[in-house]
N, C-alpha and C. Protein backbone atom coordinates (compact mmCIF):
# COMPACT_ATOMS: atom_id res chain seq x y z
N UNK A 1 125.95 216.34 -26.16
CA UNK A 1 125.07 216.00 -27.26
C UNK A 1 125.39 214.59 -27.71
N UNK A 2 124.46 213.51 -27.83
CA UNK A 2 124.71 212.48 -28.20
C UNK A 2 124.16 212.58 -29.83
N UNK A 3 125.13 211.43 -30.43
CA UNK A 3 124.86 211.57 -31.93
C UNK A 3 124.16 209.86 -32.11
N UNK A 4 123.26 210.39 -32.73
CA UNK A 4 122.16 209.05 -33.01
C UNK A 4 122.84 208.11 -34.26
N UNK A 5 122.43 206.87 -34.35
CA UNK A 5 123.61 206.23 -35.07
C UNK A 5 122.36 205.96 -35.99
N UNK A 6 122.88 205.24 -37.61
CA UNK A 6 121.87 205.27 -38.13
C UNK A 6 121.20 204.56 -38.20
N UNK A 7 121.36 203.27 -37.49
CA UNK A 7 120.60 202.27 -37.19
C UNK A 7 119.38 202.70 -36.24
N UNK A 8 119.30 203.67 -35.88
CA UNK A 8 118.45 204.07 -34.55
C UNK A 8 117.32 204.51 -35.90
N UNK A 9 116.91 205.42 -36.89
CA UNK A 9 116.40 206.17 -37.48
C UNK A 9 115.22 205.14 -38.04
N UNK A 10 114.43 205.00 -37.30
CA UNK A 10 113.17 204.72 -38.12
C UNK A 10 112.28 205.55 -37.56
N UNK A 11 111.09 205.37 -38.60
CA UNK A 11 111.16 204.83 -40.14
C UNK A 11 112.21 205.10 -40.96
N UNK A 12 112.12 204.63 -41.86
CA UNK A 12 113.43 204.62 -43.21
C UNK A 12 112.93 206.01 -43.57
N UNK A 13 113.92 206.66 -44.01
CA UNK A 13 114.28 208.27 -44.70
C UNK A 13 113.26 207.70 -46.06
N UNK A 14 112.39 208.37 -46.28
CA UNK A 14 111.61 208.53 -47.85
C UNK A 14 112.43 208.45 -49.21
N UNK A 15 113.45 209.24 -48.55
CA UNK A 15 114.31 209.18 -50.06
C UNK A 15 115.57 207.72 -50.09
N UNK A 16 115.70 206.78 -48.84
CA UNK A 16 116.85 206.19 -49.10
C UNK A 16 115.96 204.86 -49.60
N UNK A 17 116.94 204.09 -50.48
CA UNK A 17 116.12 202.96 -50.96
C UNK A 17 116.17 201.72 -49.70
N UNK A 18 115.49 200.39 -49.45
CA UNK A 18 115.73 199.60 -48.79
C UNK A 18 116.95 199.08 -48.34
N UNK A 19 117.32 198.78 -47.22
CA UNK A 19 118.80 198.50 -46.69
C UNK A 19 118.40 197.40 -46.14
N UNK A 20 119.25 196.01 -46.29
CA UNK A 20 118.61 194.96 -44.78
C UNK A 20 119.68 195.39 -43.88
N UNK A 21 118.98 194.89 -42.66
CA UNK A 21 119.13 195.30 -41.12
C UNK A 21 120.84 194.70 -41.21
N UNK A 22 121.36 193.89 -42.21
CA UNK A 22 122.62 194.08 -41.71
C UNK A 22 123.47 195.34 -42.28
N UNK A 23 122.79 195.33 -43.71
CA UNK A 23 123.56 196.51 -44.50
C UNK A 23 123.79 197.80 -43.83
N UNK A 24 122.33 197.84 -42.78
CA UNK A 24 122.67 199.53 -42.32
C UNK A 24 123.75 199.38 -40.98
N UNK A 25 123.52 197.67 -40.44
CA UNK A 25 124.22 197.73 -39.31
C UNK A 25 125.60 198.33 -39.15
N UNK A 26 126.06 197.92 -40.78
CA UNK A 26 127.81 197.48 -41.22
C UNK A 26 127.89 199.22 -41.57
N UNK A 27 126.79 199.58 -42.05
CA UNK A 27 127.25 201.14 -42.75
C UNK A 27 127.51 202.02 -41.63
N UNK A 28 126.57 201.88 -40.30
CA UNK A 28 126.55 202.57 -38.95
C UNK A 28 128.30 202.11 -38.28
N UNK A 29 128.49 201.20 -38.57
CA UNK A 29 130.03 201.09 -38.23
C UNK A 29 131.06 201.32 -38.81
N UNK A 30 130.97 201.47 -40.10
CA UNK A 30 131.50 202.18 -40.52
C UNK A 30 131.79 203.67 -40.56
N UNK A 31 130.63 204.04 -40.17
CA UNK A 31 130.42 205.82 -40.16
C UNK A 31 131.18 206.11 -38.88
N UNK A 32 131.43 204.70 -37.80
CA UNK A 32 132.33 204.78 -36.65
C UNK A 32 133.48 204.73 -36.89
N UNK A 33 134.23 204.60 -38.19
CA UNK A 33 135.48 204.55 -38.20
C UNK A 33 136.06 203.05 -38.64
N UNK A 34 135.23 202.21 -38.20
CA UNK A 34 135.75 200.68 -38.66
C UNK A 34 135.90 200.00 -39.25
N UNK A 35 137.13 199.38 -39.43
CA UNK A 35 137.25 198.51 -40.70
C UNK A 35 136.72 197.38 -41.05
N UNK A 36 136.47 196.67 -42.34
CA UNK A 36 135.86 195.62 -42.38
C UNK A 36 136.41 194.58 -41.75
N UNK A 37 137.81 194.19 -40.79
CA UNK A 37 138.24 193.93 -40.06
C UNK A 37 137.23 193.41 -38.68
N UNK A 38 137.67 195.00 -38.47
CA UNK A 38 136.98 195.13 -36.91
C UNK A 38 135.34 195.10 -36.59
N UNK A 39 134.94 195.54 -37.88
CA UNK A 39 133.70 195.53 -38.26
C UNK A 39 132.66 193.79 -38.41
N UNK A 40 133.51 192.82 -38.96
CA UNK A 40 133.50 191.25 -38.66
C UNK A 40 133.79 190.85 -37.89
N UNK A 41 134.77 191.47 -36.79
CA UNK A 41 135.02 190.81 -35.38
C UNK A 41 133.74 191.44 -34.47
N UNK A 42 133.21 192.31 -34.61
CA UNK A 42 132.37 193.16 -33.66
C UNK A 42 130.83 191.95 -33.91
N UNK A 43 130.95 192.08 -35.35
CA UNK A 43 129.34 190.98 -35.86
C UNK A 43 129.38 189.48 -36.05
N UNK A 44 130.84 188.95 -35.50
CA UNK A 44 131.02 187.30 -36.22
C UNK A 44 130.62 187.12 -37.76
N UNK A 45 131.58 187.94 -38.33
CA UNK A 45 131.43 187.81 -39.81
C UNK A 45 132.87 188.29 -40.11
N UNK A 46 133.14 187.45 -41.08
CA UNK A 46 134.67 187.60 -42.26
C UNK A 46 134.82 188.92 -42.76
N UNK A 47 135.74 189.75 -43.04
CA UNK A 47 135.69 190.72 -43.59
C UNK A 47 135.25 190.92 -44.72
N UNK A 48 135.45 190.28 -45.38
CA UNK A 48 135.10 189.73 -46.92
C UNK A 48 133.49 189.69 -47.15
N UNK A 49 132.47 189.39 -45.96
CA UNK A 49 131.37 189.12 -45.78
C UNK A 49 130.47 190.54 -45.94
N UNK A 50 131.75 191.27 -44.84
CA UNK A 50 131.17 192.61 -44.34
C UNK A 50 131.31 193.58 -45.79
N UNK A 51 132.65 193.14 -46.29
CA UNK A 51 132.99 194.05 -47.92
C UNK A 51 131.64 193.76 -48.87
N UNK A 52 131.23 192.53 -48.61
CA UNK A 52 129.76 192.04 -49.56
C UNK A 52 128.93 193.17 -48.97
N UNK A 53 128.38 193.24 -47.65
CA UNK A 53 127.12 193.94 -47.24
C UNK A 53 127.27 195.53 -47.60
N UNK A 54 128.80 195.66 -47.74
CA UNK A 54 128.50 197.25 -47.76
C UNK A 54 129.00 197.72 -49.54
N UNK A 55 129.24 196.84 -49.87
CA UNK A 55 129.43 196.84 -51.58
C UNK A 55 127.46 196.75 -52.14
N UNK A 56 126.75 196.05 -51.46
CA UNK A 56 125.32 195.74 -51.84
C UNK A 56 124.67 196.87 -51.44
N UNK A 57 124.76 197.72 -49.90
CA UNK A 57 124.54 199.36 -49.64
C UNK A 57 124.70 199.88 -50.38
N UNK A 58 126.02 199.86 -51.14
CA UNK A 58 126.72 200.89 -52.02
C UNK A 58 125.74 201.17 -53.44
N UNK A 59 125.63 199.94 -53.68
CA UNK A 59 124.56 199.68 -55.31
C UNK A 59 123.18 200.17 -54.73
N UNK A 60 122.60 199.84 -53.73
CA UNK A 60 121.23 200.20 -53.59
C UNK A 60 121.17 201.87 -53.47
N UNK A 61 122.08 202.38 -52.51
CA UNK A 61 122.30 203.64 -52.50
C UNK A 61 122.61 204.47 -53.91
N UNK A 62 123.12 203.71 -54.48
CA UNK A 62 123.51 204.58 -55.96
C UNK A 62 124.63 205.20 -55.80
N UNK A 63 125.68 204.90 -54.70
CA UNK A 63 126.98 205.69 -54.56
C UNK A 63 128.39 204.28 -54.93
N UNK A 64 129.43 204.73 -55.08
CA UNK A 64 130.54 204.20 -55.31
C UNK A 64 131.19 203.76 -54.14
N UNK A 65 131.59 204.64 -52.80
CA UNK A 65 132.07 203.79 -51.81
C UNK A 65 131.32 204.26 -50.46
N UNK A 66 132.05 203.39 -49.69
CA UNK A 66 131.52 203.64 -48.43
C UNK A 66 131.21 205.09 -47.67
N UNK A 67 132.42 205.54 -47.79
CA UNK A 67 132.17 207.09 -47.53
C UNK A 67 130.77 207.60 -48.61
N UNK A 68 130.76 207.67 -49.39
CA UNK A 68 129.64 208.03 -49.91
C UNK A 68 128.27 207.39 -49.66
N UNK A 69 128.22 206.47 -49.22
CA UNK A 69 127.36 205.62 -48.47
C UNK A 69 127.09 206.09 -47.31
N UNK A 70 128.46 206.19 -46.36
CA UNK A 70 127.66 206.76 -44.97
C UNK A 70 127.22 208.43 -45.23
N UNK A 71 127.84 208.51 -45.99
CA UNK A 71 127.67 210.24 -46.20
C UNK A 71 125.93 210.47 -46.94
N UNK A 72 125.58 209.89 -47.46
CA UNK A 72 124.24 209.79 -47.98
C UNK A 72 123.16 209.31 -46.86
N UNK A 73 123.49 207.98 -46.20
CA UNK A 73 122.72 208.25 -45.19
C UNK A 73 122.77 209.17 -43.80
N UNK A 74 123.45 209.76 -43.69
CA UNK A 74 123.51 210.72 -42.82
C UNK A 74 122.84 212.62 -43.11
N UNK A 75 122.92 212.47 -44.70
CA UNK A 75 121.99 213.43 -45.26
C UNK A 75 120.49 213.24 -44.93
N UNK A 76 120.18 212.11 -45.46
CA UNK A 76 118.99 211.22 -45.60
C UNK A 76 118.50 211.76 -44.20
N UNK A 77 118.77 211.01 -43.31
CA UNK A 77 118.32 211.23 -42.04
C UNK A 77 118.35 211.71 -41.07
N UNK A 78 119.58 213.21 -41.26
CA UNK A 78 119.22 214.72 -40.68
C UNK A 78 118.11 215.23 -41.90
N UNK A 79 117.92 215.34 -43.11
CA UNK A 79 116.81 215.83 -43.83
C UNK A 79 115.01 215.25 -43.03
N UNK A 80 115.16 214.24 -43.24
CA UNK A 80 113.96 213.46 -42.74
C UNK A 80 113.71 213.97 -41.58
N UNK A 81 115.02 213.87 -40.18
CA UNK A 81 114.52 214.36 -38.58
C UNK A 81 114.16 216.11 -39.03
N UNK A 82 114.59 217.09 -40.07
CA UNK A 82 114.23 218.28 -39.85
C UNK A 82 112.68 218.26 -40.60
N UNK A 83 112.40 217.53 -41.20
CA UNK A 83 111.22 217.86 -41.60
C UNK A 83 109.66 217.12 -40.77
């Protein structure tokens, strides 16, 4: 079984608010395990850059951290593929 990443999921889930294409990139790598580290070496971006994109997810989403971030979009868009 392959697991779809969330960058793959369009259209956008109805219920998640707008993400730009880097915010969901950084959140999908994250949901891989990676640090904002490895996560700026993978995209040519500073960690510090990547802490911006997924601190700006975080506010649009309406959650506090990352885990709650990837954890919301991963609701989002098993809800959306079952319906």
């Amino acid at each position: 079984m392959r697991l779809a990443t969330l960058t793959e999921s369009s259209p956008r889930p109805a219920g998640l608010p707008a993400l730009t294409d880097r915010q969901r990139t950084c959140l999908d790598l994250a949901a891989r395990g990676l640090t904002s580290s490895a996560i700026g070496a993978r995209l040519g971006l500073s960690p510090r850059t990547v802490d911006e994109h997924l601190l700006a997810a975080c506010a649009a989403l309406g959650v506090r951290t990352r885990i709650q971030a990837v954890a919301r979009m991963a609701l989002e868009s098993r809800t959306a593929r079952s319906h």
